[in-house]
N, C-alpha and C. Protein backbone atom coordinates (compact mmCIF):
# COMPACT_ATOMS: atom_id res chain seq x y z
N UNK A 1 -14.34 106.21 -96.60
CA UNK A 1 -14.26 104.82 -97.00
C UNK A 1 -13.18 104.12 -96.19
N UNK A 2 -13.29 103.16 -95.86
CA UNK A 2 -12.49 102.40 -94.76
C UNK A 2 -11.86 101.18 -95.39
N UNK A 3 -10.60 101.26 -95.86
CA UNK A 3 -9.84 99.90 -96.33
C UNK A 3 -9.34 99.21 -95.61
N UNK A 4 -9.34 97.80 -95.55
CA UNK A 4 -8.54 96.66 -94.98
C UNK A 4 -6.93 97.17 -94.92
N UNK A 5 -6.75 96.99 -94.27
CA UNK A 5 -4.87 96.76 -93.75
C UNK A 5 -4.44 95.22 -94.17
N UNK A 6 -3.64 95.20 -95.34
CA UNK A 6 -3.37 93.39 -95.36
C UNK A 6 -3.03 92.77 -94.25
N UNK A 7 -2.67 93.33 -93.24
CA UNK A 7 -2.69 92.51 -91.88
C UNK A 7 -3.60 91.90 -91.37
N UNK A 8 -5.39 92.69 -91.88
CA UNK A 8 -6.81 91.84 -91.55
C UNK A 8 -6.47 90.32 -92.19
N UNK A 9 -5.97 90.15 -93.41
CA UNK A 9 -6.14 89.55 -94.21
C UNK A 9 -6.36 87.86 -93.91
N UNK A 10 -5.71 87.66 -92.78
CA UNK A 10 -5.74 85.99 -92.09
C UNK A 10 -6.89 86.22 -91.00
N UNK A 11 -8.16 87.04 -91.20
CA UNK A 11 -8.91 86.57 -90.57
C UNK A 11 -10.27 86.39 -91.50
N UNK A 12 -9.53 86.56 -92.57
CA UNK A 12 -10.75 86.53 -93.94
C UNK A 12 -10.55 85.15 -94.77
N UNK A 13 -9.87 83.86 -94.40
CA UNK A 13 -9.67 82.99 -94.78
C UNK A 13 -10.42 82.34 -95.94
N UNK A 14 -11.71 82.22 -95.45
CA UNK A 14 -12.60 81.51 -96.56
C UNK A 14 -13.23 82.57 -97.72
N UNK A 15 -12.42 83.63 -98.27
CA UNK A 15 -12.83 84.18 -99.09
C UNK A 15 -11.76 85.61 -99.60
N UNK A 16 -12.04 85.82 -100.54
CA UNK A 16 -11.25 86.84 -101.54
C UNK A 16 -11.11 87.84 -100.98
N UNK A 17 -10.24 88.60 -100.10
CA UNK A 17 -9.88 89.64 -99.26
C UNK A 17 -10.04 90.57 -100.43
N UNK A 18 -9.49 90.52 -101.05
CA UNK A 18 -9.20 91.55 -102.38
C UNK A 18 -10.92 92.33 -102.39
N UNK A 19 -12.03 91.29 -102.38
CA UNK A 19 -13.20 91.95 -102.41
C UNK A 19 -13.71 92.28 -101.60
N UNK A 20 -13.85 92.55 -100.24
CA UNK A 20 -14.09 92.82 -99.29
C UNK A 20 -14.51 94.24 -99.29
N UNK A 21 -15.35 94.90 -98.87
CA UNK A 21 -15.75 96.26 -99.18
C UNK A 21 -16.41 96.60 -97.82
N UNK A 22 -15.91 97.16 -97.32
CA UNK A 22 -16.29 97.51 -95.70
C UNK A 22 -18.09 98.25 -95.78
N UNK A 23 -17.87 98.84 -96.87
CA UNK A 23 -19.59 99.06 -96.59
C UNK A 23 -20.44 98.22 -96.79
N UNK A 24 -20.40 98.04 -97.92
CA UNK A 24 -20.91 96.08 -98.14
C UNK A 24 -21.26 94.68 -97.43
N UNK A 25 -20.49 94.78 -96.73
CA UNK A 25 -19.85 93.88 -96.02
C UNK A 25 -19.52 94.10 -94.20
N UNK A 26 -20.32 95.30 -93.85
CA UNK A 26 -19.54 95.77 -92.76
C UNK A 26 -19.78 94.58 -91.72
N UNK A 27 -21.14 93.92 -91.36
CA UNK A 27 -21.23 93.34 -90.62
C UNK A 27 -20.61 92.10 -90.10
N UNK A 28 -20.27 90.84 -91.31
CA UNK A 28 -19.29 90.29 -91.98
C UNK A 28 -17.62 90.62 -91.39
N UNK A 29 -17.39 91.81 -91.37
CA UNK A 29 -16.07 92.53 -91.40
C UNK A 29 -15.97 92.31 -89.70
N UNK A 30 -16.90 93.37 -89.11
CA UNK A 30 -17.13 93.54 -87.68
C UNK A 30 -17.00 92.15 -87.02
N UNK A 31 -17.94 90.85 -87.25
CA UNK A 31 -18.22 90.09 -86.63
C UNK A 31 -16.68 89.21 -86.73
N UNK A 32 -15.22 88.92 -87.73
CA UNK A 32 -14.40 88.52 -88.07
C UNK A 32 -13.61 89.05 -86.88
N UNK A 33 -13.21 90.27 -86.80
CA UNK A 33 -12.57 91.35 -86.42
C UNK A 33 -12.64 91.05 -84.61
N UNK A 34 -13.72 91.63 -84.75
CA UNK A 34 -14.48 91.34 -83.05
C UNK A 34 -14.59 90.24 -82.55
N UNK A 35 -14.19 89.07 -83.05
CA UNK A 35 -14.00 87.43 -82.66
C UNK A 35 -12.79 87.45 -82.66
N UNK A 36 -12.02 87.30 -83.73
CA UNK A 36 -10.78 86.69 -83.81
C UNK A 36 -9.70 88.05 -83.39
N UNK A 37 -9.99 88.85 -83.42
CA UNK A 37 -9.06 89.90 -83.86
C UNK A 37 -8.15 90.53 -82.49
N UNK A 38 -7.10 90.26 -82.80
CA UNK A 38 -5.23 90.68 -82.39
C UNK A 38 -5.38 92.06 -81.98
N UNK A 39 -4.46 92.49 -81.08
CA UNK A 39 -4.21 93.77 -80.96
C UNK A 39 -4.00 94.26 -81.93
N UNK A 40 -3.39 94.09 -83.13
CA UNK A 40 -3.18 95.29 -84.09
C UNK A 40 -5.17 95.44 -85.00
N UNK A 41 -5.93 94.56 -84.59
CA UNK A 41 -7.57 94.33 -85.53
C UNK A 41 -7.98 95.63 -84.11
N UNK A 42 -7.51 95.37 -82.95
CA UNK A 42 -8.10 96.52 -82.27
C UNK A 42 -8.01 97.67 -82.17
N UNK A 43 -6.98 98.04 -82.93
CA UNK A 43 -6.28 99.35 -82.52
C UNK A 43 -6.65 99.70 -84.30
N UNK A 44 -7.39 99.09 -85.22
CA UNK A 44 -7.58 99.23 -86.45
C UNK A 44 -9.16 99.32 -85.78
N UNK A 45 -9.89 98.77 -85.31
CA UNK A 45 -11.01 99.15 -85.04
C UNK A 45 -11.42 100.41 -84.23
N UNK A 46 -10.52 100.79 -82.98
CA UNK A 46 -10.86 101.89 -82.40
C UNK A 46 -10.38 102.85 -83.13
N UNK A 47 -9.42 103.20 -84.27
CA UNK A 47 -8.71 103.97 -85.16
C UNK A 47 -9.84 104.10 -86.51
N UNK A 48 -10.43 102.98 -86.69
CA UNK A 48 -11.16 103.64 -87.78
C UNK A 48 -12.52 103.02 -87.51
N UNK A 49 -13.59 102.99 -86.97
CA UNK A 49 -14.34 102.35 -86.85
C UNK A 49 -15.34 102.91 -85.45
N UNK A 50 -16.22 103.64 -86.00
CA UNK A 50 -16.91 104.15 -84.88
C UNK A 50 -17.22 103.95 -83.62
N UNK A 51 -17.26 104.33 -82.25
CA UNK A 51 -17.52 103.72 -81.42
C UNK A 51 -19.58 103.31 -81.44
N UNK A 52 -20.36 104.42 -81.87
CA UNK A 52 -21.36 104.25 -81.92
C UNK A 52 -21.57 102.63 -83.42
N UNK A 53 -20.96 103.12 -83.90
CA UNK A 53 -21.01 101.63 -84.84
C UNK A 53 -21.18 100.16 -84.10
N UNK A 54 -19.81 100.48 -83.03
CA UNK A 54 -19.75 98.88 -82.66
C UNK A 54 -20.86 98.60 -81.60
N UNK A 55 -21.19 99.79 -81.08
CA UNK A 55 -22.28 99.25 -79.91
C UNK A 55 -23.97 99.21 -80.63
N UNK A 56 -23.95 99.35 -81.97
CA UNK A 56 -25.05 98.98 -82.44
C UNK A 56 -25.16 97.63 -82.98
N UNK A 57 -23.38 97.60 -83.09
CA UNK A 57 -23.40 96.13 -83.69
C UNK A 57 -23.61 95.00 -82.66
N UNK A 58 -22.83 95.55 -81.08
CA UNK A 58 -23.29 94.44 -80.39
C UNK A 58 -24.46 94.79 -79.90
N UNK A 59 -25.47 95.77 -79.38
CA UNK A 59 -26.62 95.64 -79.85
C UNK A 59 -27.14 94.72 -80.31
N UNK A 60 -27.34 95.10 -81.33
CA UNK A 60 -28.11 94.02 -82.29
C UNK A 60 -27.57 92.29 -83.15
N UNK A 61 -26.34 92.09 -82.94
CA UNK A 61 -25.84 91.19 -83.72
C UNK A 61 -24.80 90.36 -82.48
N UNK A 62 -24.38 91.39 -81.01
CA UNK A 62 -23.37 90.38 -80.71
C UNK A 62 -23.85 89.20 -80.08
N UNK A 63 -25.28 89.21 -79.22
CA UNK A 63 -25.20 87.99 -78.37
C UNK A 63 -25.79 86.78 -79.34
N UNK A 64 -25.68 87.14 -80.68
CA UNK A 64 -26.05 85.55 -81.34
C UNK A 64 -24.90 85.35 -82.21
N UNK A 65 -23.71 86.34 -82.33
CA UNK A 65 -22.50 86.42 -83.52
C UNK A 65 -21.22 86.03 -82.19
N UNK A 66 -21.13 86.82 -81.19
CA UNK A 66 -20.08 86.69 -80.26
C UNK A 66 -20.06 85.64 -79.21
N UNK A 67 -18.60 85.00 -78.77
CA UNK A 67 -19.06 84.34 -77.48
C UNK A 67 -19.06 84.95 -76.15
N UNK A 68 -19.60 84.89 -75.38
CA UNK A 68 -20.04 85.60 -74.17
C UNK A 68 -18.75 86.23 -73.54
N UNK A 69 -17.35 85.73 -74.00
CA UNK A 69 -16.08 86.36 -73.56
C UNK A 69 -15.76 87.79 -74.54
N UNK A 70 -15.78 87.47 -75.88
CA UNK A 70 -15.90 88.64 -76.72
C UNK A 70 -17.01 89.71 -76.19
N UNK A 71 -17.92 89.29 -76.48
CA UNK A 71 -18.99 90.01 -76.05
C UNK A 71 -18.91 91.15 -74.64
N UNK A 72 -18.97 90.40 -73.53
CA UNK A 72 -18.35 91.30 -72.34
C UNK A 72 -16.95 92.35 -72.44
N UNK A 73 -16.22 91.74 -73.66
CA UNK A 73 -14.65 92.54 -73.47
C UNK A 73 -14.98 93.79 -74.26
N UNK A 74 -15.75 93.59 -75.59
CA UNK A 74 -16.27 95.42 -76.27
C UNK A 74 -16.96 95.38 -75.97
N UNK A 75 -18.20 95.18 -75.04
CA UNK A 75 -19.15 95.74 -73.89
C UNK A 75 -17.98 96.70 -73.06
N UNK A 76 -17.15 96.22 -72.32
CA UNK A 76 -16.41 96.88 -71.55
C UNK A 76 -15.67 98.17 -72.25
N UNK A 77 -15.00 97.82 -73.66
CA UNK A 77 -14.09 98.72 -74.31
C UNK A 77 -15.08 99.44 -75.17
N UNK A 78 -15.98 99.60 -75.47
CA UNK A 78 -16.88 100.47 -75.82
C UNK A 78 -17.10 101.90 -74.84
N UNK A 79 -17.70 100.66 -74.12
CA UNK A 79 -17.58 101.97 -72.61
C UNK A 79 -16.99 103.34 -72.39
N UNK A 80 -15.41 102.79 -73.05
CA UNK A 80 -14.06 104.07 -72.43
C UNK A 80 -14.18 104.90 -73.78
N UNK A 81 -14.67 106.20 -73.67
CA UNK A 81 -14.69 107.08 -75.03
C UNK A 81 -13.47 107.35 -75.32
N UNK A 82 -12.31 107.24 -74.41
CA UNK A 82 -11.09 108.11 -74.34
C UNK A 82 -10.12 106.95 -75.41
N UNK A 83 -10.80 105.75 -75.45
CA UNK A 83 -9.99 104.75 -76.73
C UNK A 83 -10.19 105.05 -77.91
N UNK A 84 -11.70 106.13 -78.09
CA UNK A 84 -12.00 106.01 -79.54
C UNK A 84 -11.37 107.30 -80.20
N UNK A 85 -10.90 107.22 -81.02
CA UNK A 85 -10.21 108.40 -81.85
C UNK A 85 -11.72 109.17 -83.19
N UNK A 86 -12.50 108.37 -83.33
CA UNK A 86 -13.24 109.09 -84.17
C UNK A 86 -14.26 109.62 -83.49
């Protein structure tokens, strides 16, 4: 099970962090994260957060969720297996 770090917490603005449930919600979570998200949202994503996860997510969800700058940068960091710890 994968919990928020209250540090996510200012990229969840329009809604109750408290409820947030990463399985629930993963896509939601991903698409926040993977837009807005700081070196410490990256190093929380390659630390807990599959690498096969995110490339299904951009797969299927980034070129209508991401802008073409996001998009190309975890296109690229997907790539390097040696970032992913899981």
């Amino acid at each position: 099970m994968i919990i928020l770090p209250i540090e996510l917490k200012k990229y969840f603005w329009d809604c109750d962090f408290a409820e947030l449930d990463f399985s629930k919600h993963k896509n939601y979570i991903l698409n926040r994260l993977l837009y807005f998200g700081d070196i410490y949202a990256i190093k929380f994503i390659t630390n807990y957060i599959s690498q096969d996860v995110i490339k299904t997510y951009l797969k299927q969800k980034g070129k209508l969720s991401l802008n073409i700058s996001n998009l190309k940068f975890w296109e690229k960091l997907v790539a390097h297996d040696d970032l992913w710890e899981n």
